[in-house]
C-alpha atoms as a PDB file:
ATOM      1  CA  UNK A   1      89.592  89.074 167.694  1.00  0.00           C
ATOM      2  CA  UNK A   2      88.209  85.523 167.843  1.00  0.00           C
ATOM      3  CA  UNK A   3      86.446  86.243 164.271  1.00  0.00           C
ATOM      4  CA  UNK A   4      89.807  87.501 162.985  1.00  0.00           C
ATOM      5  CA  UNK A   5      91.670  84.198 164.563  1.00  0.00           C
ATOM      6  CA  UNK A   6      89.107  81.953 162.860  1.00  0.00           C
ATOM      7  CA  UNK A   7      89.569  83.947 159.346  1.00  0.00           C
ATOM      8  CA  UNK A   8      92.923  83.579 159.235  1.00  0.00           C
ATOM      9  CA  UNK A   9      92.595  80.010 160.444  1.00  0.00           C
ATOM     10  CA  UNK A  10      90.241  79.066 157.680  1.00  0.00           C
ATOM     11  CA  UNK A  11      92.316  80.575 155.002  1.00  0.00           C
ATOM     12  CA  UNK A  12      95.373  79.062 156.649  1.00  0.00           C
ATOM     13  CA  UNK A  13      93.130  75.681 156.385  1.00  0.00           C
ATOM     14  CA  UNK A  14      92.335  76.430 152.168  1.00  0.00           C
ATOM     15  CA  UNK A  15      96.019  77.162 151.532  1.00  0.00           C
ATOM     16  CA  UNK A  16      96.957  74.220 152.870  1.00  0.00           C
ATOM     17  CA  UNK A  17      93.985  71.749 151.170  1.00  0.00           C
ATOM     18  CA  UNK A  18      94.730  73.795 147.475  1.00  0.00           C
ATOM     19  CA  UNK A  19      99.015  72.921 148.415  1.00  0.00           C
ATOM     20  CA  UNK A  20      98.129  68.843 149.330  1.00  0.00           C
ATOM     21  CA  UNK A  21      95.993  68.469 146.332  1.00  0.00           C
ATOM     22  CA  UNK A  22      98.439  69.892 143.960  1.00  0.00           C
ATOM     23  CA  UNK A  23     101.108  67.767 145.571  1.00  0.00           C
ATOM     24  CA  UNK A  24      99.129  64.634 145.509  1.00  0.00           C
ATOM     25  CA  UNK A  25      97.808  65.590 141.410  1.00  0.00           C
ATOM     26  CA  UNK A  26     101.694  66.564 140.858  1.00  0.00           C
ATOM     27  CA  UNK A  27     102.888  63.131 142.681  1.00  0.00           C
ATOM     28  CA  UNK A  28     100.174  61.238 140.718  1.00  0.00           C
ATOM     29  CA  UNK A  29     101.461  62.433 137.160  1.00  0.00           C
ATOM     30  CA  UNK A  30     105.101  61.486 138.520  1.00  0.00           C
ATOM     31  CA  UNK A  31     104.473  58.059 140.035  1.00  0.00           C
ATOM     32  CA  UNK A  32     103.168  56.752 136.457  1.00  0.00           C
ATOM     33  CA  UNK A  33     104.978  54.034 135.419  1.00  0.00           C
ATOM     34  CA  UNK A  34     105.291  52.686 139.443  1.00  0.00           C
ATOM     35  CA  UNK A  35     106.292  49.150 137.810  1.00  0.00           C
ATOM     36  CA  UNK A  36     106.582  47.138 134.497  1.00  0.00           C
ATOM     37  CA  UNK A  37     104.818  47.939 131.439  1.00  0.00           C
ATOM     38  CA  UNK A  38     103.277  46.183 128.546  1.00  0.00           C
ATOM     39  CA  UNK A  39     102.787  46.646 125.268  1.00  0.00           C
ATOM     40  CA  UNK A  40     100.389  44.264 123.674  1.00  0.00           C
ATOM     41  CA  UNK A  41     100.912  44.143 119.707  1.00  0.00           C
ATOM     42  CA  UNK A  42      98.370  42.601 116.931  1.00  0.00           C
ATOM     43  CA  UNK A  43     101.027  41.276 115.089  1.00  0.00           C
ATOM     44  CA  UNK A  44     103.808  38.934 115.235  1.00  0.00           C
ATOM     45  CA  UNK A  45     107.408  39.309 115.457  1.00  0.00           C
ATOM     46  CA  UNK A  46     110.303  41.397 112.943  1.00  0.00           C
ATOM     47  CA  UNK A  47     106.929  43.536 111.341  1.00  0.00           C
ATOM     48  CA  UNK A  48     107.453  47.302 110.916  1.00  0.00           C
ATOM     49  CA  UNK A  49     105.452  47.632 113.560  1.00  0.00           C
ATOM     50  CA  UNK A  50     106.918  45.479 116.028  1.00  0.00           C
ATOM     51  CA  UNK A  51     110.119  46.694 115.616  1.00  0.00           C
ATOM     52  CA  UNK A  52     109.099  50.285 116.570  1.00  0.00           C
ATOM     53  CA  UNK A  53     106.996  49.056 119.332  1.00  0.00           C
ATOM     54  CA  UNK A  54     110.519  47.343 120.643  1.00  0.00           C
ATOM     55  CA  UNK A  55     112.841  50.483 119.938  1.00  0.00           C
ATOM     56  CA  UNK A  56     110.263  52.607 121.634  1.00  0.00           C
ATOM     57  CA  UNK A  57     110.312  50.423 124.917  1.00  0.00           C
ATOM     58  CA  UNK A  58     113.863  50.423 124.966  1.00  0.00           C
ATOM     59  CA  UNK A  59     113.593  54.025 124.899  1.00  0.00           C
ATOM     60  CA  UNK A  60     111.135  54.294 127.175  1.00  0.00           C
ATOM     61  CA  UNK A  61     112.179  52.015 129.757  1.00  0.00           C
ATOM     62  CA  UNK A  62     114.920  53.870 130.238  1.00  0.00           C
ATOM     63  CA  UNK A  63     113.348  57.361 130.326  1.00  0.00           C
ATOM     64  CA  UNK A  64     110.522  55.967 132.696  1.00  0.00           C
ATOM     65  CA  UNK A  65     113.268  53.292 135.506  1.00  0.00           C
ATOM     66  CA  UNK A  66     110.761  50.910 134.461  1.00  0.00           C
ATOM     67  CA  UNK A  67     110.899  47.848 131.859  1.00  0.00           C
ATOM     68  CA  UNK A  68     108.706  47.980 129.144  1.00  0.00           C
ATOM     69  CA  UNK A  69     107.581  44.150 127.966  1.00  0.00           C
ATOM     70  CA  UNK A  70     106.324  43.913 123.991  1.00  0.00           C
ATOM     71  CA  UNK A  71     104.071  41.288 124.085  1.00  0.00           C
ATOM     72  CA  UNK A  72     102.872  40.080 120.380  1.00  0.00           C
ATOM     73  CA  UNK A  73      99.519  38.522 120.394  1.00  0.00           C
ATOM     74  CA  UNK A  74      98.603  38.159 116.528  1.00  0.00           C
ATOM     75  CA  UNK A  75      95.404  36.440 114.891  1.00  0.00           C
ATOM     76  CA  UNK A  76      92.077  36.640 115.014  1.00  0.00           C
ATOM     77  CA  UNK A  77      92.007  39.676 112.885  1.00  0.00           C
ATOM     78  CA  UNK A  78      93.546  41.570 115.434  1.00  0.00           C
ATOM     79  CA  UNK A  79      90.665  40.890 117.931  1.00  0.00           C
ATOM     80  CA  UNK A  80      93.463  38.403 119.833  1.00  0.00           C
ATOM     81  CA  UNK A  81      95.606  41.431 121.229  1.00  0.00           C
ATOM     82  CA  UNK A  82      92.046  43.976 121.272  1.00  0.00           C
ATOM     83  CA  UNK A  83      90.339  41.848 124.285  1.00  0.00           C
ATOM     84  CA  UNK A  84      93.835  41.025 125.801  1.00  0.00           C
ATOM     85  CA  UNK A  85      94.099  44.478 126.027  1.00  0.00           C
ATOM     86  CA  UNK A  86      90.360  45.663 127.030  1.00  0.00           C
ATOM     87  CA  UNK A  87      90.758  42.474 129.613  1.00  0.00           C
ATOM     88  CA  UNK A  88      93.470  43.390 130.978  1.00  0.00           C
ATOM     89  CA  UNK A  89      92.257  46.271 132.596  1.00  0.00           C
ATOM     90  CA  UNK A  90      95.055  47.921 133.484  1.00  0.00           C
ATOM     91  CA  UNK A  91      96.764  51.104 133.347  1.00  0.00           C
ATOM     92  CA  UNK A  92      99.952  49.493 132.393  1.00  0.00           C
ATOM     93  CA  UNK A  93      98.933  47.458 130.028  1.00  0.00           C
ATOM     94  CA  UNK A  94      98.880  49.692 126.118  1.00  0.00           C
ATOM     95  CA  UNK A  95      97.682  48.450 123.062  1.00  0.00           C
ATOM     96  CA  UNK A  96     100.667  49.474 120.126  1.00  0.00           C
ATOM     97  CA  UNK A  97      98.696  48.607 117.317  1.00  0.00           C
ATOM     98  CA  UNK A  98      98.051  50.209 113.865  1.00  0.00           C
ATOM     99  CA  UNK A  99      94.652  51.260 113.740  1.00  0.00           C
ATOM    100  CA  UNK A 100      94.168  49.281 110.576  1.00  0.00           C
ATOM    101  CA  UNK A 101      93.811  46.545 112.305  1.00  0.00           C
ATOM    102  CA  UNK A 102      90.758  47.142 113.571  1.00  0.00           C
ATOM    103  CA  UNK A 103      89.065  50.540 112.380  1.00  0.00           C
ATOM    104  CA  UNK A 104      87.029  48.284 109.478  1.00  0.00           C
ATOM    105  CA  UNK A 105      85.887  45.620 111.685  1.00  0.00           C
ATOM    106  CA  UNK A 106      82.382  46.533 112.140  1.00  0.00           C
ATOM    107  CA  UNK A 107      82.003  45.994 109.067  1.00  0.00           C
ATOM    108  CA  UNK A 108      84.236  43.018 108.659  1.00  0.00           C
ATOM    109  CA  UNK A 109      82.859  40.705 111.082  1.00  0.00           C
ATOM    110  CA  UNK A 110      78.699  40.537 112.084  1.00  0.00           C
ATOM    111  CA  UNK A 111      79.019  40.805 115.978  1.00  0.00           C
ATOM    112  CA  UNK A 112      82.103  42.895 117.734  1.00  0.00           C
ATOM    113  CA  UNK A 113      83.300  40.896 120.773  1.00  0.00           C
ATOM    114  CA  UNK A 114      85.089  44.026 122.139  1.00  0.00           C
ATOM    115  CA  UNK A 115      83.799  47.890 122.566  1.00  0.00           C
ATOM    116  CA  UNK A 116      85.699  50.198 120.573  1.00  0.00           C
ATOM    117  CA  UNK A 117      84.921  53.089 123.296  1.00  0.00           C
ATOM    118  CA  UNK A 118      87.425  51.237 125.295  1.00  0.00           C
ATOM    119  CA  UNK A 119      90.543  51.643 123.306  1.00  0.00           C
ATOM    120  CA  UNK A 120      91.621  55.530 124.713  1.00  0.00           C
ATOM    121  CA  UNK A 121      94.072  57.060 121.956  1.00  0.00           C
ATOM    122  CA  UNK A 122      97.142  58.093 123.676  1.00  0.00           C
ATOM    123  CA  UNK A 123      99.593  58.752 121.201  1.00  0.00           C
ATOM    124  CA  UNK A 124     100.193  58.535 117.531  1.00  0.00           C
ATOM    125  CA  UNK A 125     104.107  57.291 116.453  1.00  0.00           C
ATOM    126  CA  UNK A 126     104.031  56.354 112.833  1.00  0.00           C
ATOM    127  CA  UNK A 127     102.493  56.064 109.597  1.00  0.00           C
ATOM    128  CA  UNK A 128     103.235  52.891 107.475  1.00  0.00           C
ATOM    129  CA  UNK A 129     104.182  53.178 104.255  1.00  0.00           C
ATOM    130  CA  UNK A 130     101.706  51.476 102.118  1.00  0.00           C
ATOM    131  CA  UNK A 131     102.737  50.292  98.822  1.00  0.00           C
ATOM    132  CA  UNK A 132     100.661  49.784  95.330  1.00  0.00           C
ATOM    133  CA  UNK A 133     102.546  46.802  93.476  1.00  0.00           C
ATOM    134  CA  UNK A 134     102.487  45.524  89.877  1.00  0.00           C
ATOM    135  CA  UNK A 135     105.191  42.682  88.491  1.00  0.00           C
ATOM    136  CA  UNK A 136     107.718  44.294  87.152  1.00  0.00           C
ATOM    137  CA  UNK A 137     106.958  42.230  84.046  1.00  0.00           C
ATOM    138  CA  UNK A 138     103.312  44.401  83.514  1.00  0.00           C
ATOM    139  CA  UNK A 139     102.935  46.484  81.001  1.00  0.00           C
ATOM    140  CA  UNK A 140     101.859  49.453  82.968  1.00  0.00           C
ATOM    141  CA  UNK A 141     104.027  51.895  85.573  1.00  0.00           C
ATOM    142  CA  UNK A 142     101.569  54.516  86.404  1.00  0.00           C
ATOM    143  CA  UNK A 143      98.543  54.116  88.520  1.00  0.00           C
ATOM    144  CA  UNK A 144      96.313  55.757  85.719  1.00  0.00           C
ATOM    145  CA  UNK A 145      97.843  53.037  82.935  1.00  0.00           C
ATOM    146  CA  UNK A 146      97.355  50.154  85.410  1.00  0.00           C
ATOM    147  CA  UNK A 147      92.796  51.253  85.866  1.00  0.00           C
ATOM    148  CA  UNK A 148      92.772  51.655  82.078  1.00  0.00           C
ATOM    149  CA  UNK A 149      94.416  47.885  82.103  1.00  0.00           C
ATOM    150  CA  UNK A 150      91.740  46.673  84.919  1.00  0.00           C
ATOM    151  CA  UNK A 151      88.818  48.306  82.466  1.00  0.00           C
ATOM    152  CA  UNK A 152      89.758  46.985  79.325  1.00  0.00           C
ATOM    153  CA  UNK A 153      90.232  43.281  80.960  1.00  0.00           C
ATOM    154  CA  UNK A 154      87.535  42.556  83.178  1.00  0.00           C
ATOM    155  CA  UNK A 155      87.833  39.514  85.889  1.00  0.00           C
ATOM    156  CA  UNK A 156      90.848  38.667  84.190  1.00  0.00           C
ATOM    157  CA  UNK A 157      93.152  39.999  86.412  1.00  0.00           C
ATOM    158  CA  UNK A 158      94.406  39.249  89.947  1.00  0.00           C
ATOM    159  CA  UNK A 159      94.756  40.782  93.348  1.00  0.00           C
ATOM    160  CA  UNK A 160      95.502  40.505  97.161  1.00  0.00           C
ATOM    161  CA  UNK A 161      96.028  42.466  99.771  1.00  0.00           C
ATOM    162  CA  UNK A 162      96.537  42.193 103.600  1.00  0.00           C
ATOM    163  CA  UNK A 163      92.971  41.595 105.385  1.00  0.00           C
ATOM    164  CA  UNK A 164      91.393  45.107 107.137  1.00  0.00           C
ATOM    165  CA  UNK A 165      91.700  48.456 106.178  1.00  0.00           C
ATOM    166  CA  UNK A 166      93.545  47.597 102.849  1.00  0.00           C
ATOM    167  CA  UNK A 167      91.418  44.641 101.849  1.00  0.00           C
ATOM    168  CA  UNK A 168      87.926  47.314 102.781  1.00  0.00           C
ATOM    169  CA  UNK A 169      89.005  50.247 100.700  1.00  0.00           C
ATOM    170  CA  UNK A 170      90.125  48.364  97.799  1.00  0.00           C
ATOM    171  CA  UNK A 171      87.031  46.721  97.573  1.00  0.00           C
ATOM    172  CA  UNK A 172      84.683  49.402  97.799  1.00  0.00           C
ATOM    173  CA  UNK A 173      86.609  51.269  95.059  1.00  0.00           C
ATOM    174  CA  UNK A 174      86.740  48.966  92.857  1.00  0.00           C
ATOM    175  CA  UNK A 175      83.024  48.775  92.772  1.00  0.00           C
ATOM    176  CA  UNK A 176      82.319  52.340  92.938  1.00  0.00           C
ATOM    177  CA  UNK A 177      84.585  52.308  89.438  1.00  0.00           C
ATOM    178  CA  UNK A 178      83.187  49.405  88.301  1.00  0.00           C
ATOM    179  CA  UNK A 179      86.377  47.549  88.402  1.00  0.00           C
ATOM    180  CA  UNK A 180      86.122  43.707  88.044  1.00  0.00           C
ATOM    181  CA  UNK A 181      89.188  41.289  89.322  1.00  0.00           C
ATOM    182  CA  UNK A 182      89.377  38.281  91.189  1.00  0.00           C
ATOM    183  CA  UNK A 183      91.299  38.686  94.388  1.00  0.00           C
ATOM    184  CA  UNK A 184      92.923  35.559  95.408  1.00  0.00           C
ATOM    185  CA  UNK A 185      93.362  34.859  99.357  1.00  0.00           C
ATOM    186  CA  UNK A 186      96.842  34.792 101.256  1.00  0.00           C
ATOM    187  CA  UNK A 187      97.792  33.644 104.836  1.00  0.00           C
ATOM    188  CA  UNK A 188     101.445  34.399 104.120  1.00  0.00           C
ATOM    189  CA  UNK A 189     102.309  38.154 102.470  1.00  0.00           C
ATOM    190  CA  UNK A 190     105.610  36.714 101.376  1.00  0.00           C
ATOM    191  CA  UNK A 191     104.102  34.497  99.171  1.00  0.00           C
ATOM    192  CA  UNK A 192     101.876  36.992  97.659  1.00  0.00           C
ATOM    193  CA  UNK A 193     105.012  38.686  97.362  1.00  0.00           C
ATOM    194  CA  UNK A 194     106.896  36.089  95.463  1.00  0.00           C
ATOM    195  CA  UNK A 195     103.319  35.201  92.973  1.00  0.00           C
ATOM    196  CA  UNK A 196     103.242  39.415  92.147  1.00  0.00           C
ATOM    197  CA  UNK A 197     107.111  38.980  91.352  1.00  0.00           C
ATOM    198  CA  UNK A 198     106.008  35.643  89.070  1.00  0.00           C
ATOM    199  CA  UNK A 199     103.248  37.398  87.078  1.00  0.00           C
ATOM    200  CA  UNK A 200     100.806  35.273  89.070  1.00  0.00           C
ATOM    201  CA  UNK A 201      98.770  38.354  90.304  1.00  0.00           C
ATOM    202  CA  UNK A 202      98.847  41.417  88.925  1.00  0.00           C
ATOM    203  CA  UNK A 203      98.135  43.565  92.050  1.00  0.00           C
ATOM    204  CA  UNK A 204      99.598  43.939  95.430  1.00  0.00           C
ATOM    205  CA  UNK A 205      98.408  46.461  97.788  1.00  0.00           C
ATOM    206  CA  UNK A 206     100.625  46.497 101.392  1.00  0.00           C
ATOM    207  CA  UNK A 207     103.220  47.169 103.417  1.00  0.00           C
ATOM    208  CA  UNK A 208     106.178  48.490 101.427  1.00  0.00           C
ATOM    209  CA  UNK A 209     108.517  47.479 103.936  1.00  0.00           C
ATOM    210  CA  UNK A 210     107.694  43.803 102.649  1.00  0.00           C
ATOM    211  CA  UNK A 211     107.681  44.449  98.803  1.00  0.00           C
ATOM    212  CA  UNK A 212     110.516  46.754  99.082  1.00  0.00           C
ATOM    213  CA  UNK A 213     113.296  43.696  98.339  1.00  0.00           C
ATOM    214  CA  UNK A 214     111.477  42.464  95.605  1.00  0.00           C
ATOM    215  CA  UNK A 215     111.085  46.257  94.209  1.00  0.00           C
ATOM    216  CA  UNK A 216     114.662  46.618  94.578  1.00  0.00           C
ATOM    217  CA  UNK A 217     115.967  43.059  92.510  1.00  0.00           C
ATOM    218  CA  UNK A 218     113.735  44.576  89.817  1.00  0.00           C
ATOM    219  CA  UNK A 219     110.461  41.707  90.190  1.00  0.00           C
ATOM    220  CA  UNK A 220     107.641  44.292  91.130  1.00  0.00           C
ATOM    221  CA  UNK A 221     106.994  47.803  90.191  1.00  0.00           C
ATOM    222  CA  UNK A 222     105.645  50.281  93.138  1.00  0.00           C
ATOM    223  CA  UNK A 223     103.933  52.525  91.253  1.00  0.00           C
ATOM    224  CA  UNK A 224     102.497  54.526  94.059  1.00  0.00           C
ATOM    225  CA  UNK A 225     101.942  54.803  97.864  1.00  0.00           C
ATOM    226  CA  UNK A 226      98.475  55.148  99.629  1.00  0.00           C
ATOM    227  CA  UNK A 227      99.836  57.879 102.458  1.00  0.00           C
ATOM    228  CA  UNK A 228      99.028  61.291 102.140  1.00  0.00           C
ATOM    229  CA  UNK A 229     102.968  62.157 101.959  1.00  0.00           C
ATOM    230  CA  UNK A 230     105.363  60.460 100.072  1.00  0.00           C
ATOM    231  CA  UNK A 231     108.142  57.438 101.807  1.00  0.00           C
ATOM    232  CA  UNK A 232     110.992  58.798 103.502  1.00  0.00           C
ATOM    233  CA  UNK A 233     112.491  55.882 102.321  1.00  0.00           C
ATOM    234  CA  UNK A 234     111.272  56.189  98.511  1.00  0.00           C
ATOM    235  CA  UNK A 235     110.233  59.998  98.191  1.00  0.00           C
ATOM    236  CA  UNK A 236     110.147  59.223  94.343  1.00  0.00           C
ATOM    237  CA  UNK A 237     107.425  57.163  94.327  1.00  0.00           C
ATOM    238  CA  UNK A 238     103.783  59.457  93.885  1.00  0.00           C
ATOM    239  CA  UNK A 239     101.224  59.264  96.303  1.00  0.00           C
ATOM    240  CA  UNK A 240      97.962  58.073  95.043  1.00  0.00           C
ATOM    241  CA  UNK A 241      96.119  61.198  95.192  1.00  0.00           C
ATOM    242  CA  UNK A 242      99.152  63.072  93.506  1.00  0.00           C
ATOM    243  CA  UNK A 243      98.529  60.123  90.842  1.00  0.00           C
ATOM    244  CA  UNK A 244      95.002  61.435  90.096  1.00  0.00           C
ATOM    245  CA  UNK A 245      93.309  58.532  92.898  1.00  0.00           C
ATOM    246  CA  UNK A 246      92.435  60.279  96.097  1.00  0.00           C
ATOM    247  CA  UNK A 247      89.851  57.750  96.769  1.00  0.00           C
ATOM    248  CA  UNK A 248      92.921  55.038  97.087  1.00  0.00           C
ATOM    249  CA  UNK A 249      94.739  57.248  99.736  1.00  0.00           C
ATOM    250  CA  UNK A 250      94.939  56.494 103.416  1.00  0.00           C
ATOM    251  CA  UNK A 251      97.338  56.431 105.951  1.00  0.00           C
ATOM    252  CA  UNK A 252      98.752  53.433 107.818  1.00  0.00           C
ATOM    253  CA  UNK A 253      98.052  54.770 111.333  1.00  0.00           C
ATOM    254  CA  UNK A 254     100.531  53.351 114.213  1.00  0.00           C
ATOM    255  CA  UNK A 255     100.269  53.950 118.076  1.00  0.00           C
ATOM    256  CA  UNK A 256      99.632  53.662 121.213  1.00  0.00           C
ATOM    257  CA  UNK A 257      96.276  52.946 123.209  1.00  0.00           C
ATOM    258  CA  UNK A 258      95.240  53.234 127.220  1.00  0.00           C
ATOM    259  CA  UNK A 259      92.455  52.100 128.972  1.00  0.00           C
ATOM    260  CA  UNK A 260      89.756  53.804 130.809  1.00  0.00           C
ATOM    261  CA  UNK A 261      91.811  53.605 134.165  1.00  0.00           C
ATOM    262  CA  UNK A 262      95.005  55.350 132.709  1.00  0.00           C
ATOM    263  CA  UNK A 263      94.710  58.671 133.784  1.00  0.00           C
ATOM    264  CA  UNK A 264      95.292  61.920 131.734  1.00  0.00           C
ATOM    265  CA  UNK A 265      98.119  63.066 133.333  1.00  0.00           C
ATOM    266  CA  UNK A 266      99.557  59.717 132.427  1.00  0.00           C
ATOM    267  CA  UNK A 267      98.226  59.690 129.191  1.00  0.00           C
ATOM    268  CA  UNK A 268      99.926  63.257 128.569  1.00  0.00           C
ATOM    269  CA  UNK A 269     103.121  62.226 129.908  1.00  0.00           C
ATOM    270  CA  UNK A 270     103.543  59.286 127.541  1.00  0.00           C
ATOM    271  CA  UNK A 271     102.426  61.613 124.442  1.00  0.00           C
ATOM    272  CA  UNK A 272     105.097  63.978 125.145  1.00  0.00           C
ATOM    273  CA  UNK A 273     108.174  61.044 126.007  1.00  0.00           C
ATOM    274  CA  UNK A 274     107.193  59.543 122.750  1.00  0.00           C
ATOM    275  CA  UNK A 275     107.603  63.020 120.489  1.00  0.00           C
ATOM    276  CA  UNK A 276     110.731  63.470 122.506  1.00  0.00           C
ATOM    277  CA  UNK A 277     111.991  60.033 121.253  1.00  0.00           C
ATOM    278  CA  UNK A 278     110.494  60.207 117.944  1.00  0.00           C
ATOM    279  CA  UNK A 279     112.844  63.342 117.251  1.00  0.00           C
ATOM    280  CA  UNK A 280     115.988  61.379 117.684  1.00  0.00           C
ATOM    281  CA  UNK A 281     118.071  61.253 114.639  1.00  0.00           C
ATOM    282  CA  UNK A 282     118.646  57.078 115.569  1.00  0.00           C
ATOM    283  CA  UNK A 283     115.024  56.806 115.821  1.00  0.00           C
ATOM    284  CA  UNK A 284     114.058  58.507 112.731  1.00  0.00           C
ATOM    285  CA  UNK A 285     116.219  56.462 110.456  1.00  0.00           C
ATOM    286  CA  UNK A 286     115.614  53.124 112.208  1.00  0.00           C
ATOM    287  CA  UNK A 287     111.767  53.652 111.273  1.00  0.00           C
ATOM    288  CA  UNK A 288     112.662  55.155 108.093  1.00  0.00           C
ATOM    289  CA  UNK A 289     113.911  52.037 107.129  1.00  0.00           C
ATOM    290  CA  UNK A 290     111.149  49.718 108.260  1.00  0.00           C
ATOM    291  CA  UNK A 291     109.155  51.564 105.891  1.00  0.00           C
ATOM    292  CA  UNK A 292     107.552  54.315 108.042  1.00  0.00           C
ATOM    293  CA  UNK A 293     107.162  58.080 108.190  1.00  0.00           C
ATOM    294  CA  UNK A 294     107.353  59.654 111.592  1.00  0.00           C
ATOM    295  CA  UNK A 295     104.290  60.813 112.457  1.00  0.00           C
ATOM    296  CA  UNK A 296     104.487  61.720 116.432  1.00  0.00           C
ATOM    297  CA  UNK A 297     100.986  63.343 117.851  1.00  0.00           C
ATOM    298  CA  UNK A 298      98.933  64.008 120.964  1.00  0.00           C
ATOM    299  CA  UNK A 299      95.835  61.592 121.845  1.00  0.00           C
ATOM    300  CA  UNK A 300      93.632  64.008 120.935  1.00  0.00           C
ATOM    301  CA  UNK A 301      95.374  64.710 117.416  1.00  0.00           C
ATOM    302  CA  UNK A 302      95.541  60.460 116.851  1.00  0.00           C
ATOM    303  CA  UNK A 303      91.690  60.426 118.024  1.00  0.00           C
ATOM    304  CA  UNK A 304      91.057  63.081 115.475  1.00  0.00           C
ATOM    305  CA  UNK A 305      93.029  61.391 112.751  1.00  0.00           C
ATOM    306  CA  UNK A 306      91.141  57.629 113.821  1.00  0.00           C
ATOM    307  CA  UNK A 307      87.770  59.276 113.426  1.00  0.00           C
ATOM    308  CA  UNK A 308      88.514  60.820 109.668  1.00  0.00           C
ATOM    309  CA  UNK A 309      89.516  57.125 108.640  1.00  0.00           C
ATOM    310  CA  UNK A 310      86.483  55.746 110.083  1.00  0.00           C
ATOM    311  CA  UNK A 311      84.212  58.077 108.217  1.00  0.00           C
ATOM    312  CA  UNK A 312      86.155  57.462 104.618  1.00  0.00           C
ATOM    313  CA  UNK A 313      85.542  53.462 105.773  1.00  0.00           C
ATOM    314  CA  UNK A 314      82.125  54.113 106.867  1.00  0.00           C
ATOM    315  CA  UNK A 315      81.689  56.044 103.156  1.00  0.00           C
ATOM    316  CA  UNK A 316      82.916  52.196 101.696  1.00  0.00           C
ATOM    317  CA  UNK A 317      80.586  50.762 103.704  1.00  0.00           C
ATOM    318  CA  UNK A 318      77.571  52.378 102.098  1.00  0.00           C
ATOM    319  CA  UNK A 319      79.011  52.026  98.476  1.00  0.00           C
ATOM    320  CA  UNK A 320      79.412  48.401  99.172  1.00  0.00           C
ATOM    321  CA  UNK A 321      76.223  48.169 101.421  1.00  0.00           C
ATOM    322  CA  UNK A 322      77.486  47.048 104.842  1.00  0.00           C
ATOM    323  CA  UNK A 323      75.738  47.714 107.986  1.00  0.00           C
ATOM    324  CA  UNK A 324      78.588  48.363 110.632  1.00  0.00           C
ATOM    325  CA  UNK A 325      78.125  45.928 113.510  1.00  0.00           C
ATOM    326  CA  UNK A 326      77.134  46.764 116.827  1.00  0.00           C
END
């Protein structure tokens, strides 16, 4: 009888242990957010990308009886808002940064003052439309026509670009096709902007959102987008792969990014309350017109997607011969 009693007493004991812990697991996953969070951004205010990071805290915040605080932290090649982030420590505290901000910095900079190891993927949003200008004065309006113009006029043309990714890849094609130009430096895209409009360069490779005025009063030709699908917002304009340059096509990665202490039933909650935003109509055309594709994904899908753009950059660095930094 006693050996009965202390059976049943034992299970009795496991089926209560097995309920608590899936209580405290299941309260766990629910009490995340328990107060404010942040997002920390790489780049300043009324960007493409701050303006999702802002709509998506709105959203959020009210999803998640918490406020969400966008906090931009540009310069420093993105490195500002990186060990803010990795500093910071804490599990409400996300990095909303485009991963071109930082995927070519080992071999962009000698030393890395941050660990890439700590930057957790959590959940992709968007891509960025990434635009391939010429003056609208050029005469070229194909991406094909405006190589054959670079090869038949060697280091007499100009171009910029924004610094990172964009800057990386351009330059390592170029001298894998034996392309000569001379790329002239800008602190301000808007100027670069107004110089492609004024004939001043001949090539402008960024953010469409910021050329897309300019394309539109008819002072810059985009003859093709880097992104592996076409704009939203321009679905006539060819990607560059579809224009014969696959080597010129990458996507303009946007999301979010946890620490170490964020756990992964929190980190699986936020992936799924940012699809569920990402698929309102509202949403979709407010990012749409910043100059974005909707491009809503798992941490494990954005993780996957990081690591194919840093081999393609790792592929530039040997063509240009870089060693990545440590």
């Amino acid at each position: 009888m006693r050996r009965i009693f202390a059976a049943i007493s034992g299970a009795l004991a496991l089926t209560l242990l097995s309920a608590l812990a899936l209580s405290v697991s299941g309260s766990s996953a629910q009490a995340w957010p328990d107060r404010a969070v942040k997002f920390l951004l790489p780049i300043g205010p009324g960007s493409g990308v701050d303006i999702t990071a802002r709509l998506f805290a709105d959203r959020l915040s009210k999803k998640w009886g918490q406020p969400v605080v966008v906090e931009n932290r540009p310069g420093g090649d993105a490195m500002m808002a990186i060990n803010a982030f990795i500093g910071a420590n804490d599990d409400h505290t996300l990095l909303f940064a485009p991963t071109g901000s930082f995927t070519a910095h080992p071999y962009l900079h000698e030393k890395l003052p941050y660990d890439p190891r700590e930057m957790f993927p959590v959940a992709r949003i968007s891509s960025t439309v990434v635009g391939i200008a010429v003056p609208a004065s050029l005469n070229t309006n194909t991406l094909s026509e405006l190589i054959a113009m670079i090869k038949a006029q060697p280091d007499k043309l100009n171009w910029a670009t924004a610094t990172g990714l964009n800057d990386f890849l351009m330059a390592g094609y170029m001298k894998e096709s034996g392309l000569v130009m001379s790329k002239v430096p800008y602190r301000d895209t808007v100027a670069a902007i107004n110089d492609l409009g004024e004939g001043r360069i001949q090539l402008y490779i960024g953010a469409y959102a910021i050329m897309r005025s300019a394309a539109q009063s008819g002072k810059v030709k985009i003859i093709a987008v880097t992104n592996r699908e076409r704009a939203t917002s321009a679905p006539e304009i060819p990607t560059a792969k579809e224009a014969g340059f696959p080597a010129l096509g990458f996507d303009g990665l946007t999301g979010l990014f946890g620490p170490r202490t964020l756990s992964a039933e929190a980190r699986d909650k936020i992936a799924a309350d940012v699809k569920e935003m990402a698929a309102d109509p509202e949403i979709i055309a407010r990012l749409t017109a910043t100059g974005q594709n909707i491009l809503p994904g798992t941490g494990a899908e954005f993780a996957a997607a990081i690591d194919e753009q840093r081999a393609q950059i790792t592929a530039v660095g040997k063509t240009l011969g870089i060693k990545a930094a440590q």
